[in-house]
Protein backbone atom coordinates (compact mmCIF):
# COMPACT_ATOMS: atom_id res chain seq x y z
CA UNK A 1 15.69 7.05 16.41
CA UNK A 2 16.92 5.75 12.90
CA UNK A 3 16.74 2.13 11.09
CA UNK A 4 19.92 1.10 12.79
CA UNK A 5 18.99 0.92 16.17
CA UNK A 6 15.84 -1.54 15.11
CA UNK A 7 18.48 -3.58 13.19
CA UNK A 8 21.21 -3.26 16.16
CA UNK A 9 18.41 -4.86 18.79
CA UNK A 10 16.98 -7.36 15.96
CA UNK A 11 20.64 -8.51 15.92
CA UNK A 12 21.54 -8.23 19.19
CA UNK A 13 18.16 -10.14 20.17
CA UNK A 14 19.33 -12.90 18.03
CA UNK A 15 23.14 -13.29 19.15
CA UNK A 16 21.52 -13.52 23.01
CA UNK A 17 18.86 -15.67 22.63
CA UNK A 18 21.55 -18.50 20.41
CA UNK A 19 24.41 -17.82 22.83
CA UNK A 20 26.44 -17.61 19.15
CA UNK A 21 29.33 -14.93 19.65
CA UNK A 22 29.36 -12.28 17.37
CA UNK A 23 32.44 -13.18 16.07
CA UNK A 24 31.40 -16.31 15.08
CA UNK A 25 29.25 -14.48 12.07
CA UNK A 26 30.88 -14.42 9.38
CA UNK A 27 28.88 -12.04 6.57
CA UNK A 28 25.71 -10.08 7.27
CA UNK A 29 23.23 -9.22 4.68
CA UNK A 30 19.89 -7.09 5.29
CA UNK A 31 17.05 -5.68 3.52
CA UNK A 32 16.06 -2.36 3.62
CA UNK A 33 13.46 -0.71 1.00
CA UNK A 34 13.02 2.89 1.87
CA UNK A 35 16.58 4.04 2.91
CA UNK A 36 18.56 6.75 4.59
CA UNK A 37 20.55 8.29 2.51
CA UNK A 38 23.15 8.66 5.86
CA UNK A 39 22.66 5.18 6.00
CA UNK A 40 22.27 3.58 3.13
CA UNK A 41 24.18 0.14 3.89
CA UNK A 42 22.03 -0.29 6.93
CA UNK A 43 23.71 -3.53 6.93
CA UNK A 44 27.14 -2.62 7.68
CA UNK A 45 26.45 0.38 10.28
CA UNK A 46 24.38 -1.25 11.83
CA UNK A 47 26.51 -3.96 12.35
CA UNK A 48 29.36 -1.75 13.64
CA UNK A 49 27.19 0.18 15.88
CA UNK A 50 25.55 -4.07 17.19
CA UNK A 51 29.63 -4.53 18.11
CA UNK A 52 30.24 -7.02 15.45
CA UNK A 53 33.99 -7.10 14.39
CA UNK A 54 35.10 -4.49 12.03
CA UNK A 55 36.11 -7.31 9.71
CA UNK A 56 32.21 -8.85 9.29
CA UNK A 57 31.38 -7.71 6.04
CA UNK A 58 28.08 -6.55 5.52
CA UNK A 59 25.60 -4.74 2.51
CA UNK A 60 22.44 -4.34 1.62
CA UNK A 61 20.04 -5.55 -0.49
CA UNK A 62 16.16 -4.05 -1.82
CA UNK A 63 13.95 -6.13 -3.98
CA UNK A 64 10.70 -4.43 -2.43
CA UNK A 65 8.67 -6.03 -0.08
CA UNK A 66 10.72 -9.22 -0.68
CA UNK A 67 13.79 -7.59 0.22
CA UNK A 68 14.94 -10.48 3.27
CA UNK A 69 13.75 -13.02 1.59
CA UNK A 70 16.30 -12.13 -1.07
CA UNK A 71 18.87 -11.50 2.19
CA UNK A 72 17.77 -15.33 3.36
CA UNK A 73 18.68 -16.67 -0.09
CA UNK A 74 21.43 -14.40 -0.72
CA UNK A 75 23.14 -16.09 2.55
CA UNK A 76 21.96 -19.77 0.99
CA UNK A 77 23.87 -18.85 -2.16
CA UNK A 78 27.31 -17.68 -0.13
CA UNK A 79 27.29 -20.70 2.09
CA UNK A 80 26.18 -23.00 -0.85
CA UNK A 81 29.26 -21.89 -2.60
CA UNK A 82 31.64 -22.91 0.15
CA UNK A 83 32.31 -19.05 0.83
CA UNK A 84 30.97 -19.01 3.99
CA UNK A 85 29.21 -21.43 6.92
CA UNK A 86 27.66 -18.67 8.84
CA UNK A 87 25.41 -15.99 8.11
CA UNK A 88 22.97 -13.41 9.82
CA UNK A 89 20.40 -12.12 7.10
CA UNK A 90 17.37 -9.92 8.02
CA UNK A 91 15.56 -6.55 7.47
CA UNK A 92 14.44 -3.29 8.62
CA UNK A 93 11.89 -0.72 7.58
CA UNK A 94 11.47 2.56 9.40
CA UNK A 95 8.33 3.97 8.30
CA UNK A 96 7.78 6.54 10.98
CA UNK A 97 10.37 8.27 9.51
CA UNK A 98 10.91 8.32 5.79
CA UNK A 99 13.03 10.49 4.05
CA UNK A 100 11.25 13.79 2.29
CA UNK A 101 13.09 15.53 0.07
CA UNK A 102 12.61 18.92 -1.51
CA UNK A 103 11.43 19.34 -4.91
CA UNK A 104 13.72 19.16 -7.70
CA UNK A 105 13.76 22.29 -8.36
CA UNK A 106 14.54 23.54 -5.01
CA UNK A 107 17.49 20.88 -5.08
CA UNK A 108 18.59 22.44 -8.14
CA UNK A 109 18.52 25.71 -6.83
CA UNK A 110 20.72 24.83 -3.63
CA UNK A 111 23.44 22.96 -5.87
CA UNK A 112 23.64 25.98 -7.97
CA UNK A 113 23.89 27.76 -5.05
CA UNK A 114 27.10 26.14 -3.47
CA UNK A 115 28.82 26.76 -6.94
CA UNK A 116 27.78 30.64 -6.94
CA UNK A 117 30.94 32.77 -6.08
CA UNK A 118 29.68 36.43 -6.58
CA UNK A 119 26.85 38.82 -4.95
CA UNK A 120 26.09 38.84 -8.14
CA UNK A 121 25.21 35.48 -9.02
CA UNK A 122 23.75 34.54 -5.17
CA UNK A 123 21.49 37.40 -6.37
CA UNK A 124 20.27 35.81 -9.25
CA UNK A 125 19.87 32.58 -8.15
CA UNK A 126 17.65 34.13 -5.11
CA UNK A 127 15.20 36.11 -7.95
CA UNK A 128 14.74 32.64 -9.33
CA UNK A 129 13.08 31.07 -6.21
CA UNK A 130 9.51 30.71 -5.70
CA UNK A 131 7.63 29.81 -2.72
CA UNK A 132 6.29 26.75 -4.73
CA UNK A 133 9.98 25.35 -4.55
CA UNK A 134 9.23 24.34 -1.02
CA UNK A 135 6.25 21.66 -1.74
CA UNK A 136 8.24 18.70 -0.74
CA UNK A 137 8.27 15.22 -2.59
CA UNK A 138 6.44 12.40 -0.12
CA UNK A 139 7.21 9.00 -0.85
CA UNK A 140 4.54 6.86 -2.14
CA UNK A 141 3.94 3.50 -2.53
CA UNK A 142 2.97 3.79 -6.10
CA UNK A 143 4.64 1.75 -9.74
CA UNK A 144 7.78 4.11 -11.46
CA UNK A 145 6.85 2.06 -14.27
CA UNK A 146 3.80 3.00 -14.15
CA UNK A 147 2.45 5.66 -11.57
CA UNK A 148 -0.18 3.66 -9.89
CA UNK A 149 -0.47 2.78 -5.96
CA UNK A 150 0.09 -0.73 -4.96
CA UNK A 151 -3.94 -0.06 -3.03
CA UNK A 152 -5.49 1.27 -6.64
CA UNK A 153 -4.03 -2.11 -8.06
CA UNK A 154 -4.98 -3.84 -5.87
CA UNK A 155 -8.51 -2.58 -6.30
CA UNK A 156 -8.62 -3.32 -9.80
CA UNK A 157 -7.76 -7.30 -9.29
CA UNK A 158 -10.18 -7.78 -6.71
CA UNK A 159 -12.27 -6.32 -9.14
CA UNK A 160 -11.04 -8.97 -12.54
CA UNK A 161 -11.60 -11.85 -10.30
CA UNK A 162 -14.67 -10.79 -8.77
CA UNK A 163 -13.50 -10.54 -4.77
CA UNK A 164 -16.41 -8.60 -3.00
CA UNK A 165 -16.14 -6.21 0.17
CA UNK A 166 -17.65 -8.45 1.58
CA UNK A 167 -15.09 -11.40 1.45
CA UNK A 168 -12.19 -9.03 1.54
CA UNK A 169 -13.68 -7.66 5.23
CA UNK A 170 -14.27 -11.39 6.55
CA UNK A 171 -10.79 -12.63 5.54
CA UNK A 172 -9.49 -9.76 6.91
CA UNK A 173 -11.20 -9.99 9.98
CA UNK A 174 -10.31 -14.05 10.05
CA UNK A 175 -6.46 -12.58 10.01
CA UNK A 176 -6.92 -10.37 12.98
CA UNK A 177 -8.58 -13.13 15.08
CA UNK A 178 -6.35 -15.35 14.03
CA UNK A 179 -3.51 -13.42 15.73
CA UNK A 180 -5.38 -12.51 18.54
CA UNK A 181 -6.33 -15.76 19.53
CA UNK A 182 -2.72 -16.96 19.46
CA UNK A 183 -0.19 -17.95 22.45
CA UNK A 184 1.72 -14.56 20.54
CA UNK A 185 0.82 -11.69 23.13
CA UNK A 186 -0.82 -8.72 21.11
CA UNK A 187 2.01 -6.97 22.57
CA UNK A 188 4.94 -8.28 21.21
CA UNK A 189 5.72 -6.10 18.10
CA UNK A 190 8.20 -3.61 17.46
CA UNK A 191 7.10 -0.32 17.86
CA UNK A 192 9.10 3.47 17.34
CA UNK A 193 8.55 4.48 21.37
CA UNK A 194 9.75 1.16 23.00
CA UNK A 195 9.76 -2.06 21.63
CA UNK A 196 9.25 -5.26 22.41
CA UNK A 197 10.87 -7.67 20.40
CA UNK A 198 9.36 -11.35 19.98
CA UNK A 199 11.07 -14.72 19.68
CA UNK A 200 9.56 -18.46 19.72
CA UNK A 201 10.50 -20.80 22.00
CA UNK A 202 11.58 -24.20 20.56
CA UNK A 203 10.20 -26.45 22.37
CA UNK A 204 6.42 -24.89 22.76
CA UNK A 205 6.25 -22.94 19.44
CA UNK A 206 5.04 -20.07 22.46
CA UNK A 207 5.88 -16.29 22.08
CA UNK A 208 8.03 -14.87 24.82
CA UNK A 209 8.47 -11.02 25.18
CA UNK A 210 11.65 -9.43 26.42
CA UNK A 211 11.25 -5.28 26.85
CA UNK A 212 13.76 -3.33 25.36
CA UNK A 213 14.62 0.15 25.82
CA UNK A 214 14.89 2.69 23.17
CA UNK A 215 17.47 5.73 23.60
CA UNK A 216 15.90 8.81 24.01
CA UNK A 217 12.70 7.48 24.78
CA UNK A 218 11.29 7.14 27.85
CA UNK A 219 7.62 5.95 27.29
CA UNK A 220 7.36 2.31 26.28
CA UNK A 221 3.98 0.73 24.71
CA UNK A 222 2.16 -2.02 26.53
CA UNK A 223 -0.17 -2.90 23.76
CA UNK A 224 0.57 -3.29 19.96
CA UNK A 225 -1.73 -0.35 18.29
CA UNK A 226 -1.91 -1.93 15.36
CA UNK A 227 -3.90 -5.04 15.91
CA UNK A 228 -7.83 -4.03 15.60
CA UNK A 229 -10.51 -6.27 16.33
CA UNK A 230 -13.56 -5.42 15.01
CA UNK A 231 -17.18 -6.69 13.86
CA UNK A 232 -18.17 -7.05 10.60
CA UNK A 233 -20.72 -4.30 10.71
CA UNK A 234 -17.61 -2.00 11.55
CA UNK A 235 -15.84 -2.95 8.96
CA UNK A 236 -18.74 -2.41 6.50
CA UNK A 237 -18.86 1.00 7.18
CA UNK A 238 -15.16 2.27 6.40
CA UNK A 239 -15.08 4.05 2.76
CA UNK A 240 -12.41 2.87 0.31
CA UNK A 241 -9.43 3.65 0.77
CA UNK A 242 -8.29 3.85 -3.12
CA UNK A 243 -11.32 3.39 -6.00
CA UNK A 244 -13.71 6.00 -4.71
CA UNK A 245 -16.66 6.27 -4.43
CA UNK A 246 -16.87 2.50 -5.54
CA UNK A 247 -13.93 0.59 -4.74
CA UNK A 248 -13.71 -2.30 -2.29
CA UNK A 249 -10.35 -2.01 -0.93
CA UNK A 250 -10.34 -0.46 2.85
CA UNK A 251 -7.79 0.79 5.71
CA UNK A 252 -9.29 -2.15 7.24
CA UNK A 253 -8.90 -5.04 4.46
CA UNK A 254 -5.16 -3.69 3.73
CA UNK A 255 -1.81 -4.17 5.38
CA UNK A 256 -0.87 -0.75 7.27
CA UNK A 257 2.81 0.34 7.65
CA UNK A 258 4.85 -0.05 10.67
CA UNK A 259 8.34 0.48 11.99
CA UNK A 260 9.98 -3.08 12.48
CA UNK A 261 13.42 -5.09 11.78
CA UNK A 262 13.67 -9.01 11.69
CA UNK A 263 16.93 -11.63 12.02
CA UNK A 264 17.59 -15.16 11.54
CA UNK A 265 20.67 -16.80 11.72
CA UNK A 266 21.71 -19.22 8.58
CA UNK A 267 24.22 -21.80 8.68
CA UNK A 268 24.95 -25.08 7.93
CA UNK A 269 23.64 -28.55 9.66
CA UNK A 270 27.35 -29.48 10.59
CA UNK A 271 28.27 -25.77 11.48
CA UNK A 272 25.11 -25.44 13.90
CA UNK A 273 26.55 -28.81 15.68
CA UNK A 274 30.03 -27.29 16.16
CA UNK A 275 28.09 -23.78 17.99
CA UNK A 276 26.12 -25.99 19.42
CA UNK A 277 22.96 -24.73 18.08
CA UNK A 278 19.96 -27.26 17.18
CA UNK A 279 18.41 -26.01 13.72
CA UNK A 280 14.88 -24.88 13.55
CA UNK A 281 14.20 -25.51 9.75
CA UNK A 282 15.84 -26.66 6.79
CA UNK A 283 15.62 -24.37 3.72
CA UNK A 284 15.15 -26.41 0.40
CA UNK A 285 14.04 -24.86 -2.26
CA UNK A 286 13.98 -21.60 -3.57
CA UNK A 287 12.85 -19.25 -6.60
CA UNK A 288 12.03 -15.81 -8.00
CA UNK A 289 9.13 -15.20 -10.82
CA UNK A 290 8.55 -11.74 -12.40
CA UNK A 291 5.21 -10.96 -14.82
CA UNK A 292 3.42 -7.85 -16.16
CA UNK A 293 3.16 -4.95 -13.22
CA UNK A 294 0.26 -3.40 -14.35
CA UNK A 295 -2.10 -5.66 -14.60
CA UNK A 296 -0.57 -8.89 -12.60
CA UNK A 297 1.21 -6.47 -10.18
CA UNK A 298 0.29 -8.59 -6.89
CA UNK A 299 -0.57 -11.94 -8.50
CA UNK A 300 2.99 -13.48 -8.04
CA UNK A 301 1.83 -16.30 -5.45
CA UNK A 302 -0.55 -17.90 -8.32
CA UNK A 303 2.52 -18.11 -10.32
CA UNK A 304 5.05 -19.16 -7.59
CA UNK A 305 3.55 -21.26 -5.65
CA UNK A 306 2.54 -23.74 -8.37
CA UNK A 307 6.16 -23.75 -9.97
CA UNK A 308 7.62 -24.26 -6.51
CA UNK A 309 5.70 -27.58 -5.75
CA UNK A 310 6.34 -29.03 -8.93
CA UNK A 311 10.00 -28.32 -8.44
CA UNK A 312 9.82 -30.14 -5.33
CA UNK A 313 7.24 -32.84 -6.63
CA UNK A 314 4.91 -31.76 -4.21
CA UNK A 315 0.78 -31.71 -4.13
CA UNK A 316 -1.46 -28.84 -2.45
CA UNK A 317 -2.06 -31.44 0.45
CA UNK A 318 1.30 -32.04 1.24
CA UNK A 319 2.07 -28.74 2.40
CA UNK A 320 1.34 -28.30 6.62
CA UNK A 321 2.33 -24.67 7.23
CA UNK A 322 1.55 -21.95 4.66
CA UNK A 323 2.86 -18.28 5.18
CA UNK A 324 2.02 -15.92 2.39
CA UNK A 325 2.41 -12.26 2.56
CA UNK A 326 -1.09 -10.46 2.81
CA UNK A 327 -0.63 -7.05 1.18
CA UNK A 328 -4.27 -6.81 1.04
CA UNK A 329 -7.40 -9.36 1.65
CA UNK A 330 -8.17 -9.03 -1.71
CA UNK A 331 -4.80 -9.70 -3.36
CA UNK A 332 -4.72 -13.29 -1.37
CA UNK A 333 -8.68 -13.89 -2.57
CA UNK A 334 -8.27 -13.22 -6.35
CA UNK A 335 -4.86 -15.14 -5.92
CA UNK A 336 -6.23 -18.31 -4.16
CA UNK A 337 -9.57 -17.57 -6.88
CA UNK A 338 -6.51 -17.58 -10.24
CA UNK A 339 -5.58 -21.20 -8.78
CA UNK A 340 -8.49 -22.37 -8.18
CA UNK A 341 -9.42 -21.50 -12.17
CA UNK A 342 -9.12 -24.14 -15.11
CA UNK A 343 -9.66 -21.14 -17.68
CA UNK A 344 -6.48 -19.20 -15.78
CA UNK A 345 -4.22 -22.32 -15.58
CA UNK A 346 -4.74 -22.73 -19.55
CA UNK A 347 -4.58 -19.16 -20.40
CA UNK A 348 -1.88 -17.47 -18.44
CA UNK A 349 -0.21 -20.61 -16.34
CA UNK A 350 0.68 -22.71 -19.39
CA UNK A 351 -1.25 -25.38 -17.89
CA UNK A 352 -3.71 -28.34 -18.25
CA UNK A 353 -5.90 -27.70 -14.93
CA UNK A 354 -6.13 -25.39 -11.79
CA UNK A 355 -3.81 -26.28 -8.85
CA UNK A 356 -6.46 -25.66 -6.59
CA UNK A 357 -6.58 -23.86 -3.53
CA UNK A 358 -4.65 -24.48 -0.07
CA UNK A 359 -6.00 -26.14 3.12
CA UNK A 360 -6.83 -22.87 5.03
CA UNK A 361 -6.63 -24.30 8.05
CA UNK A 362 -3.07 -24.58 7.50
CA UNK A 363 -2.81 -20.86 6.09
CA UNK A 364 -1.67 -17.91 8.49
CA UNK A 365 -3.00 -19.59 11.20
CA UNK A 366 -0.64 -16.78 13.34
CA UNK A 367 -1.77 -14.33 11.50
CA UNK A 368 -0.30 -12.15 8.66
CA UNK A 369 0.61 -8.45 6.96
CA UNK A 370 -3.12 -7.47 7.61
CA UNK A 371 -2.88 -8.28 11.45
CA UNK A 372 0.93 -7.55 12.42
CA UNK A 373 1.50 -4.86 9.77
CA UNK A 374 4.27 -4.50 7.10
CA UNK A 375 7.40 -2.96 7.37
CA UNK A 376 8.66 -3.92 3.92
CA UNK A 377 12.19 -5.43 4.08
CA UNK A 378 11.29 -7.15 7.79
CA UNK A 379 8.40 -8.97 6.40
CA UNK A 380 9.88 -11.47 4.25
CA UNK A 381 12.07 -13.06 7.57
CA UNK A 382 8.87 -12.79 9.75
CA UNK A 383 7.10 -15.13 7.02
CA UNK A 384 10.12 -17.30 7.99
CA UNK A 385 10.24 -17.81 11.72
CA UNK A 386 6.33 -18.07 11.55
CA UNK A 387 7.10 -21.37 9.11
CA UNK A 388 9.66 -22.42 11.52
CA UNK A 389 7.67 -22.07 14.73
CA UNK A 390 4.48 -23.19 13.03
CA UNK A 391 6.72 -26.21 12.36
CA UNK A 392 7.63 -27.19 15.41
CA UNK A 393 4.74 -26.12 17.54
CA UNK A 394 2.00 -28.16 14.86
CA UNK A 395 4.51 -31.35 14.31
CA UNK A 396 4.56 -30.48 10.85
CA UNK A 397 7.24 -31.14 8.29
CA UNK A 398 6.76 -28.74 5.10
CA UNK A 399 6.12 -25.23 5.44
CA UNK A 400 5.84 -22.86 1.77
CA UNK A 401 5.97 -19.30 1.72
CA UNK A 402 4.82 -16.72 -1.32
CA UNK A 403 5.38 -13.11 -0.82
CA UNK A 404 4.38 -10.42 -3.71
CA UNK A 405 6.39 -7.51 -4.64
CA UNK A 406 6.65 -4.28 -6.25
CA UNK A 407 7.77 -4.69 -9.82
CA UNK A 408 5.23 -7.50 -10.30
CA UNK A 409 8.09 -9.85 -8.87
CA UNK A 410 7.52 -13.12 -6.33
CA UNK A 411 9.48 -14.99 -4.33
CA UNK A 412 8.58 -18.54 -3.10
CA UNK A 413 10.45 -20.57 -0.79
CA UNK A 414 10.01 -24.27 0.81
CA UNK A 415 10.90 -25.22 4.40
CA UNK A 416 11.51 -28.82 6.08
CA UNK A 417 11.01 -29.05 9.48
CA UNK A 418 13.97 -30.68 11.74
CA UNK A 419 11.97 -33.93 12.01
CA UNK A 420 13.37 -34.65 8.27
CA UNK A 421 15.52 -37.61 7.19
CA UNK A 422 18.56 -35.76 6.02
């Protein structure tokens, strides 16, 4: 099983449950981080291989673990610009199946060896090998700019703003429960060997499953695997993950990986009329920070959640639904402890005061990264139907969502719910 065939049944998910004909799409962008070099515009095969018209265009976009959130705005920009009225945007992530490649110098060696002619030169090229050629190059999520893992970073902040084990285990565990105790069945995640795919119902904000069956595969998962509810004490005993022996970043207080793809249909108010559709949420505002990636690598929601409300002339208290990506416990502690600090605001905000810290109440009340899991690109439209489900299902009427990045790059975005005077 590749990428495409979680993007085919994100998209072919979405086109059922709207009743919107596929021809009625008009462009189709999706996020994708680690890619398939077979497929590298996921966007576009996937799309032919969904049934949408040859003439959809489609590509791909990667900005990390913001990747569709940059496909959601990315449609906002086309349609803004009178280019088009409607637009699927998403993303997929296929961990269970990264690429590995060879080392370089095996590559080398093979490329040399489809230019060598003679039995003299294959000859050669063959004395040259060594079995060491065949240690192949894993993927990591670590900095290019500057070698580290996201985890050891991650480590080090908790660290500078003083987030103990401790708090980074409770939070975490808070996040687990939190989905647990949801109307979202445990269950409803995709997942490489059978999947089942999860969409909100309007009218109760509830979580409906509908199975769907994976070529090739004949086994299909009952319960997600990923969602692990444990006691404190438990928690307290798993050894760090990254900073050893002393670190205070865990397997448990940390995101893990998963296979998954995500879809959302944009479009116009007046367009949605004409198909007949009744809009879930209203985008509004929109915008992309970048600072230091060594040391501020995952601090991006202090920055762009401040900037966003003042764009909007909004307070803390007017927000009702919050949905910020959780790449670790810690990384949301030492970000809600860098708003909630005067000394911060003046020193590395620009600012007169702290902007304080959000109702929690309000904050992934679903759930988040550290309960559902991460698959990179998907994440950043997940953050979006929570805010528009959360919306509807808790009367509420703005939703704000902050999602870090690789790069030391953010991306912030404000929802309205349909309730609105437009």
């Amino acid at each position: 099983m590749c990428s495409s065939v979680y993007v085919q049944q994100g998209r072919g998910g979405i086109v059922k449950k709207t009743g919107i004909p596929r021809e009625a799409v008009e462009y189709i962008t999706y996020g994708t981080v680690i890619q398939e070099v077979k497929t590298s515009n996921i966007a576009r095969e996937a799309a032919l291989s969904a049934g949408f018209p040859y003439s959809t265009p489609a590509h791909t976009t990667t900005m990390a673990c913001i990747s569709s959130n940059a496909a959601i705005t990315t449609g906002i920009g086309l349609i803004s610009s009178g280019v088009y009225d409607v637009i699927l945007a998403g993303g997929v992530e296929f961990m269970s199946d990264v690429p590995i490649r060879f080392s370089r110098k095996m590559r080398s060696l093979m490329l040399q060896a489809n230019k060598a002619k003679t039995l003299q030169q294959k000859l050669k090229l063959l004395s040259s090998f060594r079995p060491s050629f065949l240690a192949p190059e894993l993927p990591a999520v670590a900095e290019f700019s500057s070698g580290e893992t996201m985890g050891h970073s991650a480590d080090r902040l908790a660290a500078a703003f003083a987030v103990t084990r401790a708090e980074q285990d409770e939070y975490a565990l808070r996040e687990v429960k939190s989905f647990s105790q949801v109307n979202a069945p445990p269950d409803c995640l995709h997942r490489k060997q059978g999947i089942y795919a999860a969409s909100g119902d309007r009218r109760l904000g509830m979580w409906h499953r509908k199975k769907i069956i994976v070529p090739g595969v004949a086994k299909t998962i009952v319960k997600d695997n990923g969602i692990r509810v444990a006691s404190p004490e438990q928690l307290a005993k798993l050894k760090p993950a990254f900073v050893k022996p002393h670190g205070t970043v865990t397997a448990a207080n940390s995101s893990f990986l998963t296979d998954g793809a995500s879809a959302c249909l944009i479009t116009t108010e007046e367009k949605a009329k004409q198909l007949g559709l009744k809009p879930k949420a209203y985008l509004r505002d929109f915008l992309y920070i970048a600072q230091d990636p060594v040391d501020q690598l995952l601090l991006g929601p202090a920055y762009g959640i401040p900037k966003l409300l003042e764009k909007a002339g909004l307070q803390l208290k007017d927000v009702d639904v919050w949905e910020v990506h959780e790449a670790f416990a810690g990384q949301i502690l030492a970000n809600m402890k860098a708003m909630d600090s005067d000394w911060f605001a003046q020193n590395y905000m620009g600012r007169q005061s702290k902007v304080g810290v959000p109702d929690m109440n309000k904050f992934n009340s679903w759930g988040g990264s550290l309960s559902i899991g991460h698959p990179f690109a998907a994440t950043g439209v997940r953050l979006a139907t929570h805010c528009a489900n959360r919306l509807i299902r808790e009367n509420g009427q703005i939703a704000l969502i902050a999602a870090c990045a690789a790069g030391g790059q953010v991306c912030a975005l404000r929802f309205m719910g349909v309730g609105e005077d437009i």
